[in-house]
N, C-alpha and C. Protein backbone atom coordinates (compact mmCIF):
# COMPACT_ATOMS: atom_id res chain seq x y z
N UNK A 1 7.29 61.59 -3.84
CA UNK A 1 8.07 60.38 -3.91
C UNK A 1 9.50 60.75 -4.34
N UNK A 2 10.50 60.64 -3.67
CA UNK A 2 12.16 60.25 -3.97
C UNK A 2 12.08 59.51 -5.38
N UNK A 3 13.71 59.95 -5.82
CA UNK A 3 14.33 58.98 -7.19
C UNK A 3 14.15 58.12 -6.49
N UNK A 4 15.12 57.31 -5.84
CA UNK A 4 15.02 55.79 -5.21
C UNK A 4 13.99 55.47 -5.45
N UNK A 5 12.76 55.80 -4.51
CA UNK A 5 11.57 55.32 -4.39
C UNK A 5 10.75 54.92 -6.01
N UNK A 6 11.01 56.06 -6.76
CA UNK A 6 10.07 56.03 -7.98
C UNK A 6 10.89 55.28 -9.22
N UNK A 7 12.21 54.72 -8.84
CA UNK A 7 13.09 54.04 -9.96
C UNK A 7 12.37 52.24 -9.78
N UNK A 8 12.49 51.83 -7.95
CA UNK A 8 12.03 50.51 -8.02
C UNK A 8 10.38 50.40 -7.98
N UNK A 9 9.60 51.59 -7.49
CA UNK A 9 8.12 51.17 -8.16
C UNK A 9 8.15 51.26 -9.58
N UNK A 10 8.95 52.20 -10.67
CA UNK A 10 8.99 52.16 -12.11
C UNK A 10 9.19 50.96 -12.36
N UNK A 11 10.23 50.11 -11.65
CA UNK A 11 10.65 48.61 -12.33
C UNK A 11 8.87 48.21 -12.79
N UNK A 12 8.89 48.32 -11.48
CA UNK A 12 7.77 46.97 -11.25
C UNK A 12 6.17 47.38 -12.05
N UNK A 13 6.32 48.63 -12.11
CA UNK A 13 5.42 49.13 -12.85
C UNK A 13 5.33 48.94 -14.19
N UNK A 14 6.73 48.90 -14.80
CA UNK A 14 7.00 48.52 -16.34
C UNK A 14 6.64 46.91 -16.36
N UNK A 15 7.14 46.16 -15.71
CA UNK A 15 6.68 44.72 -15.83
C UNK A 15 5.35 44.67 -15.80
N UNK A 16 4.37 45.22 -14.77
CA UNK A 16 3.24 45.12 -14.91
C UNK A 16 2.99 45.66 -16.51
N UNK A 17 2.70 46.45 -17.14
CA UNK A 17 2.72 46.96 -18.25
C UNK A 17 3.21 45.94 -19.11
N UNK A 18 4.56 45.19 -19.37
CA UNK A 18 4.64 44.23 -20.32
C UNK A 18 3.70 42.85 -20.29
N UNK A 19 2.92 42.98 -19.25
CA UNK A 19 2.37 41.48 -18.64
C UNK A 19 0.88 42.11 -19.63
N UNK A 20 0.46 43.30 -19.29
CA UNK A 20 -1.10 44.04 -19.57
C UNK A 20 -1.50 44.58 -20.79
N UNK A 21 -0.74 44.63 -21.10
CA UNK A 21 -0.27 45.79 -22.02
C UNK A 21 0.80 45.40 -23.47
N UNK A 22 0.93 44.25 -23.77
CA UNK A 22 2.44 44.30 -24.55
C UNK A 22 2.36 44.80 -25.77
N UNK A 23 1.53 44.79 -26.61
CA UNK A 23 1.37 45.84 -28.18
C UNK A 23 1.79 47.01 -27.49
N UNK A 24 1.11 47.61 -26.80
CA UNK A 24 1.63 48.88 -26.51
C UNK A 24 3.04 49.29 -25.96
N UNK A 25 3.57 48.75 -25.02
CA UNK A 25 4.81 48.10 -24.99
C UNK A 25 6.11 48.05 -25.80
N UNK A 26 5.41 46.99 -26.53
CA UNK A 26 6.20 46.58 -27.62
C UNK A 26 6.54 47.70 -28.65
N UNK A 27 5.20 48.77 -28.77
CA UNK A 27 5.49 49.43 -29.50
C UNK A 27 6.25 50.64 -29.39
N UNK A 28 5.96 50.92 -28.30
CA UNK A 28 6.52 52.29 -27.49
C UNK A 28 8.29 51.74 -27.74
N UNK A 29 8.63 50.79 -27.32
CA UNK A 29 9.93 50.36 -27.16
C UNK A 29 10.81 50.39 -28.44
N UNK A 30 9.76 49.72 -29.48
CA UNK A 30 10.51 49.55 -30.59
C UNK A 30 11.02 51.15 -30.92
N UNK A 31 9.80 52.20 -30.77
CA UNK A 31 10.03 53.93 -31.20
C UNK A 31 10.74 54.25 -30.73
N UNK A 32 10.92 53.64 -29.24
CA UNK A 32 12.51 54.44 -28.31
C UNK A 32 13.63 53.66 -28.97
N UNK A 33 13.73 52.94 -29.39
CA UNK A 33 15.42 52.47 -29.40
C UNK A 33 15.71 52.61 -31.08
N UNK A 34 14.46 53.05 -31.86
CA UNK A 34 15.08 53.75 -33.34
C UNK A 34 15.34 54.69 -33.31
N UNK A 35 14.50 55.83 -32.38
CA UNK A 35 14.84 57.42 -32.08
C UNK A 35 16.05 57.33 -31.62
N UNK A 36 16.14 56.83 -30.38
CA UNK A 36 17.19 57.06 -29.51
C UNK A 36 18.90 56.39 -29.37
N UNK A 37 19.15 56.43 -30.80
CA UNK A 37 20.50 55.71 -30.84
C UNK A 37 21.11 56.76 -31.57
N UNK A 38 22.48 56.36 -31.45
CA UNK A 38 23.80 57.53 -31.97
C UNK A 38 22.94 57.53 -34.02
N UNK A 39 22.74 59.03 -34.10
CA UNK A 39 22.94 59.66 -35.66
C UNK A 39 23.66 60.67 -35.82
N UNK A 40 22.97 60.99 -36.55
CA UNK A 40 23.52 62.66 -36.13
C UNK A 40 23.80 63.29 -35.04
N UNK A 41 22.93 62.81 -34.22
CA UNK A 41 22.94 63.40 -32.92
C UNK A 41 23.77 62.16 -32.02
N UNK A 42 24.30 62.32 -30.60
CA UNK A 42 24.53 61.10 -30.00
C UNK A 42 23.78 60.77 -29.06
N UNK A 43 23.77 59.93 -28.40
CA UNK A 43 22.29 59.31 -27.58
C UNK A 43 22.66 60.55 -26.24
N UNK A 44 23.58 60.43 -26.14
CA UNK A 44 23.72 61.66 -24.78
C UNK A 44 23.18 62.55 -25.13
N UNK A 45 23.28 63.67 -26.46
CA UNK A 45 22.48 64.90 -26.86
C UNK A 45 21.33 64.71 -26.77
N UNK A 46 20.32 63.15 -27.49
CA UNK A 46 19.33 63.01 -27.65
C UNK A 46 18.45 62.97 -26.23
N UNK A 47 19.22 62.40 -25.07
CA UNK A 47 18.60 62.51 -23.95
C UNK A 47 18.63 63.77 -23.38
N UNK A 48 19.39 65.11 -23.45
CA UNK A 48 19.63 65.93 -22.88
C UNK A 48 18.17 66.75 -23.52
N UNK A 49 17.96 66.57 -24.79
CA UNK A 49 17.09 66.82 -25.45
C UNK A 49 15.14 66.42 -24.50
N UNK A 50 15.70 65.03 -24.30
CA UNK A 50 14.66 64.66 -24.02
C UNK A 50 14.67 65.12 -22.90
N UNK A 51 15.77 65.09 -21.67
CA UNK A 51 15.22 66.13 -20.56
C UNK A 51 14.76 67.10 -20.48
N UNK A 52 15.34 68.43 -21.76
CA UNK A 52 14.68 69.47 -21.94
C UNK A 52 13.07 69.36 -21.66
N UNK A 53 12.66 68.70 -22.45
CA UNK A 53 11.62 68.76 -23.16
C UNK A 53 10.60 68.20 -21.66
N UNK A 54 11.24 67.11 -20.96
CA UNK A 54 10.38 66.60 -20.00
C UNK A 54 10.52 67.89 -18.75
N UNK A 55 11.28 68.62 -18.36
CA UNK A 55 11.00 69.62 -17.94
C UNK A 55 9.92 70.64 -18.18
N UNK A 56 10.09 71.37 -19.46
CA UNK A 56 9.37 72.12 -20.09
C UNK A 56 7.93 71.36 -19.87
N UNK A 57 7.63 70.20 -20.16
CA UNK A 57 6.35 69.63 -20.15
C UNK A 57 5.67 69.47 -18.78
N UNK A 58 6.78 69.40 -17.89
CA UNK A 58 6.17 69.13 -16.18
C UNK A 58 6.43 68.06 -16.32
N UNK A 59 6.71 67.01 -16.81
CA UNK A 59 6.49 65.69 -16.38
C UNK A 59 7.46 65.07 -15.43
N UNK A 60 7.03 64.66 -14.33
CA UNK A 60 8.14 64.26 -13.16
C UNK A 60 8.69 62.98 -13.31
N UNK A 61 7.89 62.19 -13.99
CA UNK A 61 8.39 61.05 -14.20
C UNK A 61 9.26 60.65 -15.04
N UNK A 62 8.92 61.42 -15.99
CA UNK A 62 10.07 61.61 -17.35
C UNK A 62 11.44 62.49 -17.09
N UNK A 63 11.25 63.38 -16.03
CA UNK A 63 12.31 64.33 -15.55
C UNK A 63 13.44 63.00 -15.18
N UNK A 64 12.82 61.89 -14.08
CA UNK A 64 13.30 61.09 -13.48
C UNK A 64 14.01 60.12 -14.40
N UNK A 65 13.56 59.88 -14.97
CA UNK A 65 14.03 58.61 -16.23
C UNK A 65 15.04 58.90 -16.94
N UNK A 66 14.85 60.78 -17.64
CA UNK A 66 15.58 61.22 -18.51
C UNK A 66 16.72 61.81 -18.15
N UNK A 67 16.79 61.95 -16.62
CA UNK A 67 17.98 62.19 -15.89
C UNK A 67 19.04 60.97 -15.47
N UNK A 68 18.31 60.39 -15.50
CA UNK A 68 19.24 58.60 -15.06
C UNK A 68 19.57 57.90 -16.52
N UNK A 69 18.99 58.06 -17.74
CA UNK A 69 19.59 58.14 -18.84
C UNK A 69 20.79 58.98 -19.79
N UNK A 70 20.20 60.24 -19.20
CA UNK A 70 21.25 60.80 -19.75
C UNK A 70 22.80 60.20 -18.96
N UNK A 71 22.70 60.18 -17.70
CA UNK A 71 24.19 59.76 -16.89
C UNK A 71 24.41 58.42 -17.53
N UNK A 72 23.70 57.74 -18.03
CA UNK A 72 23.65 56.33 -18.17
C UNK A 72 24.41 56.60 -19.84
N UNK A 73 24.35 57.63 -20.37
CA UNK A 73 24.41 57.67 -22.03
C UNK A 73 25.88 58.79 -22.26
N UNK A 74 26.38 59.01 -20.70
CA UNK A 74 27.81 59.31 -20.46
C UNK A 74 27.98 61.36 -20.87
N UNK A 75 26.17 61.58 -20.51
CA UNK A 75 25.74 63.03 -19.76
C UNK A 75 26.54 63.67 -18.47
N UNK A 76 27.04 64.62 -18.08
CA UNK A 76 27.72 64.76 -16.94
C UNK A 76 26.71 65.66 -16.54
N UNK A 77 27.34 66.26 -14.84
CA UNK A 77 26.22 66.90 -14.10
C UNK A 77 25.53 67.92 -14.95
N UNK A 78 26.93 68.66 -14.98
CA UNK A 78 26.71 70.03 -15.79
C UNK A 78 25.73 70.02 -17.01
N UNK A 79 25.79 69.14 -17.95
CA UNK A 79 25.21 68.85 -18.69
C UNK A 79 24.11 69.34 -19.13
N UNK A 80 23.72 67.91 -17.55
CA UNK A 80 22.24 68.04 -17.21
C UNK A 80 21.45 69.20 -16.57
N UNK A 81 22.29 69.35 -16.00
CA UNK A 81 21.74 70.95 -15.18
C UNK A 81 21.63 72.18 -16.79
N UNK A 82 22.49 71.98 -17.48
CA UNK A 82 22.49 73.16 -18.20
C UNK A 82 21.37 73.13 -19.64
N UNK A 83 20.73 71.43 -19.54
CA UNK A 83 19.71 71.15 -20.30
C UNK A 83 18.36 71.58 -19.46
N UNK A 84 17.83 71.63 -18.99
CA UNK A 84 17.46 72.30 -17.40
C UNK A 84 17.08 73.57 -17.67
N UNK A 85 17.84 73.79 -17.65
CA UNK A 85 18.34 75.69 -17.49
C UNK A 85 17.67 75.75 -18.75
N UNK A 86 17.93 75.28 -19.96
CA UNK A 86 17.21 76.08 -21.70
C UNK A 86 15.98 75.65 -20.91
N UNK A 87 15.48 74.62 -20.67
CA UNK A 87 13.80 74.06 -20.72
C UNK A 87 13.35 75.25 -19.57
N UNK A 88 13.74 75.70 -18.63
CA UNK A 88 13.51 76.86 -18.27
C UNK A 88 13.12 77.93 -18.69
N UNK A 89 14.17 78.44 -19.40
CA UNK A 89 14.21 79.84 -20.23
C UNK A 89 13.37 79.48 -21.19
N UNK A 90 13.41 78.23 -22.32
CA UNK A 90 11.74 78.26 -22.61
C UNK A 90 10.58 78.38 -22.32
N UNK A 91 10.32 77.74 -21.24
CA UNK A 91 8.97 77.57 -20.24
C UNK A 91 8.66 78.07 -19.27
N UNK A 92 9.46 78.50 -18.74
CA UNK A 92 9.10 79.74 -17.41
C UNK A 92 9.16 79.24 -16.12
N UNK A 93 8.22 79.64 -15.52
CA UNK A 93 7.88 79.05 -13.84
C UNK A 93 7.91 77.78 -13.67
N UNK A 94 6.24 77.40 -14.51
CA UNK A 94 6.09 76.03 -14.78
C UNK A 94 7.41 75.23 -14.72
N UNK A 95 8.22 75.19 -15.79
CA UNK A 95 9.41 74.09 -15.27
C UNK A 95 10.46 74.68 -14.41
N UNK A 96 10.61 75.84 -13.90
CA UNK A 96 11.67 76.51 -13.05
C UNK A 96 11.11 75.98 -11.33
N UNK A 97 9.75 75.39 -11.09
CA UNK A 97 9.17 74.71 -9.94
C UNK A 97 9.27 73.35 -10.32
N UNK A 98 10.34 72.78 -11.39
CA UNK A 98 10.48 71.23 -11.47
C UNK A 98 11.80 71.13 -11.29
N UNK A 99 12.87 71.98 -11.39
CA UNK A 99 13.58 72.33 -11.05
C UNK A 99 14.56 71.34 -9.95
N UNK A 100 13.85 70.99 -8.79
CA UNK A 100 14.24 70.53 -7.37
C UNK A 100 14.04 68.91 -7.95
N UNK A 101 13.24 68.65 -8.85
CA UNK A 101 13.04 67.14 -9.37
C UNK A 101 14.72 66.72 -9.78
N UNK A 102 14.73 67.30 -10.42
CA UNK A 102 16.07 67.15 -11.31
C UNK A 102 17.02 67.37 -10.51
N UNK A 103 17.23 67.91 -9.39
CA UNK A 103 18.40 68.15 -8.58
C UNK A 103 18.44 67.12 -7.61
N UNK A 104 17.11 66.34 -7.23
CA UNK A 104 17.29 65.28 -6.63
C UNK A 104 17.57 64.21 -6.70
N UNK A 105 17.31 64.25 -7.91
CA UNK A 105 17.46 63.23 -8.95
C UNK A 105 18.79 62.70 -8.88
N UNK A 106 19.57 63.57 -9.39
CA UNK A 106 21.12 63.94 -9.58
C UNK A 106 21.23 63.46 -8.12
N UNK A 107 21.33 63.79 -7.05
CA UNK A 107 21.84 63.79 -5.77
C UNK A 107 21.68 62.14 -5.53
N UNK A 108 20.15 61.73 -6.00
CA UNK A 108 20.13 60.70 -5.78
C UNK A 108 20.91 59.27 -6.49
N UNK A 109 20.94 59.70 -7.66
CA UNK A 109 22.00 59.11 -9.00
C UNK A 109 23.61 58.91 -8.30
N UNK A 110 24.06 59.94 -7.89
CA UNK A 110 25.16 60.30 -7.27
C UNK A 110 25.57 59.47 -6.37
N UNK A 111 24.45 58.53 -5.24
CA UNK A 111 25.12 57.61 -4.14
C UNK A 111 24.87 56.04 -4.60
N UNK A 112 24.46 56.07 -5.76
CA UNK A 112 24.77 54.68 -6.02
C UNK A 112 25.78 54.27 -6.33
């Protein structure tokens, strides 16, 4: 599945989830927006962070999210590519074959 593709089934997927689901929801949400605001760190680092990490882990979906956040949290390409690159050199193959997620991502981010 394409960014495009997996940003408007995510919509609709998250709504389903607030309709099914809302404790969980609710809770997940409340943890993202105390973690994820300017401290010490700024929400751009914190996402670059979190891309690391969703690389390193495999997760494609999170690759996807945490790449359209970080641009969203005023991340530039380079950035992102170079958050990428550590979750690499940590993790090896495994995320060096997720690699093309994140570049499409970007490409796809890019024509909106």
């Amino acid at each position: 599945m394409e960014a495009k593709e997996f940003f408007e089934k995510f919509k609709h997927s998250a709504e389903a989830m607030k309709q099914q689901m809302p404790d969980m929801m609710n809770g997940f949400s409340t943890l993202f927006a105390k973690v994820m605001k300017d401290g010490a760190l700024k929400v751009h680092e914190k996402e670059l962070i979190a891309l690391g990490i969703a690389v390193a882990m495999q997760c494609t979906p999170c690759i996807r999210l945490h790449v359209k956040k970080c641009f969203e949290a005023g991340a530039t390409n380079e950035q992102v590519l170079e958050a990428a690159s550590v979750a690499v050199m940590m993790a090896g193959g495994p995320a060096y074959t997720h690699i093309p997620i994140v570049l499409e991502t970007l490409k796809s981010l890019e024509l909106e």
